[in-house]
C-alpha atoms as a PDB file:
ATOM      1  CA  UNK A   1       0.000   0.000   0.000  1.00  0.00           C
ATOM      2  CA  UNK A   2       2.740   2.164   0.823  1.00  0.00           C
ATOM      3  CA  UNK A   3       4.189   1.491  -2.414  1.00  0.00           C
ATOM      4  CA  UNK A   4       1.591   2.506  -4.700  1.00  0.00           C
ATOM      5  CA  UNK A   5       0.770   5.621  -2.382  1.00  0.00           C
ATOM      6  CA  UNK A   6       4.298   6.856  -2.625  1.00  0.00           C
ATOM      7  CA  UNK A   7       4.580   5.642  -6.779  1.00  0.00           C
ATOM      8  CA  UNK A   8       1.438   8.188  -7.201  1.00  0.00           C
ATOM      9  CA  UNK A   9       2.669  11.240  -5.216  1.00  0.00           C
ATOM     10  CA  UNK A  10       5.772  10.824  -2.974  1.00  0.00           C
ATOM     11  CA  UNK A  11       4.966  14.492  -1.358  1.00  0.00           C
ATOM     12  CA  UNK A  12       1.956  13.850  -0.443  1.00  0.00           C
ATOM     13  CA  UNK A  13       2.403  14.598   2.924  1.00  0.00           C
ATOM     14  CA  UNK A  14       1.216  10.618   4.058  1.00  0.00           C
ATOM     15  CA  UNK A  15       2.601   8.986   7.142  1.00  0.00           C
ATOM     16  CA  UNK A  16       3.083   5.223   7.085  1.00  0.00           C
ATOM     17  CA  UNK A  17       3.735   3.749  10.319  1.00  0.00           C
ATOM     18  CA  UNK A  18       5.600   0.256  10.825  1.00  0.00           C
ATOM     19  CA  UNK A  19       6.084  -1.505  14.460  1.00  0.00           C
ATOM     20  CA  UNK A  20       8.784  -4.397  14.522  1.00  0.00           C
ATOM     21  CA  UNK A  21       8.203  -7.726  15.543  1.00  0.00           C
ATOM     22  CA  UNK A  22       9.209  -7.907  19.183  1.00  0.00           C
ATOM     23  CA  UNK A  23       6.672  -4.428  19.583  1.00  0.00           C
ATOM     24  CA  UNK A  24       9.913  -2.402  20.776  1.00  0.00           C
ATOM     25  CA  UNK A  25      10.607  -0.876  17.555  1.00  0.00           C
ATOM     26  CA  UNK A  26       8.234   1.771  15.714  1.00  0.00           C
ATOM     27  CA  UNK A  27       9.586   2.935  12.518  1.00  0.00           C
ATOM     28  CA  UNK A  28       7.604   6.361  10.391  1.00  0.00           C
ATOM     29  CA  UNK A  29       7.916   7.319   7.133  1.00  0.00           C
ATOM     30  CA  UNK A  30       6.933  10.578   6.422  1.00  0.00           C
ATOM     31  CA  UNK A  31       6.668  12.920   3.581  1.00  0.00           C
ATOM     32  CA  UNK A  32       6.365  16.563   2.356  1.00  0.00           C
ATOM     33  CA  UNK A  33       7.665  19.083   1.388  1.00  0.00           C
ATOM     34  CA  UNK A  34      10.413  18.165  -1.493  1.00  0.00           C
ATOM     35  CA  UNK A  35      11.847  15.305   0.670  1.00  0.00           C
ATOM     36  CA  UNK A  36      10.890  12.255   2.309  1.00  0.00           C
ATOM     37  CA  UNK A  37      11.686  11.791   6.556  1.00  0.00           C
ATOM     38  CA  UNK A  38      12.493   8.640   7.787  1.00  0.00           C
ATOM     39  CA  UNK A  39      11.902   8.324  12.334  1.00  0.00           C
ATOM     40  CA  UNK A  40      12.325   5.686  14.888  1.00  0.00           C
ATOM     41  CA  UNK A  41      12.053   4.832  18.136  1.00  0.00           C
ATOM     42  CA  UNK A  42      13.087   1.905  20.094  1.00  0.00           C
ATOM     43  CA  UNK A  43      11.620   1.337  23.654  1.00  0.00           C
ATOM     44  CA  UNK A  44      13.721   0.119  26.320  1.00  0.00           C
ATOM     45  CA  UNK A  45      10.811  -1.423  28.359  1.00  0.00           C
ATOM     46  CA  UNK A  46       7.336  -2.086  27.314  1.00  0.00           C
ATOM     47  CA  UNK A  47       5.625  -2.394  24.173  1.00  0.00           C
ATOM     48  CA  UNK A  48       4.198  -0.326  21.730  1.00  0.00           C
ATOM     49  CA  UNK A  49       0.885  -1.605  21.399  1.00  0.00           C
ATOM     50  CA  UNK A  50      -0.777  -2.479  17.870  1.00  0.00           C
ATOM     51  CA  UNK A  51      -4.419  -3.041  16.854  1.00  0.00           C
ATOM     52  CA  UNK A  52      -5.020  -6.894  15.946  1.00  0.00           C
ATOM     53  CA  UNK A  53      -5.899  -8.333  12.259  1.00  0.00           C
ATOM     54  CA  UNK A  54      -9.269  -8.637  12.224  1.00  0.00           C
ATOM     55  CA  UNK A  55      -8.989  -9.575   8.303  1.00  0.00           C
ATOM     56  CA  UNK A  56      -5.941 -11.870   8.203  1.00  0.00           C
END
């Protein structure tokens, strides 16, 4: 999804928001402007926590 999103417009000013597997990692995407900004955070303790699949 990201993909085509970013194909279309990369500046569109979209956030895409990816969590690692253990739940300790969080990694953005974010765009606008004329370039595209790339976060992350790591937790030391905890989780972040993430909405289950209801679809698969």
């Amino acid at each position: 999804m990201a993909e085509k999103i970013l194909q279309v417009d990369p500046f569109s000013g979209h956030l895409f928001v990816f969590r690692g597997r253990c739940g300790d990692l969080l990694k953005i995407l974010g765009s606008g402007g004329q370039r595209a900004c790339p976060f992350s955070k790591r937790l030391e303790r905890g989780r972040f926590v993430w909405p289950a699949a209801k679809d698969g």
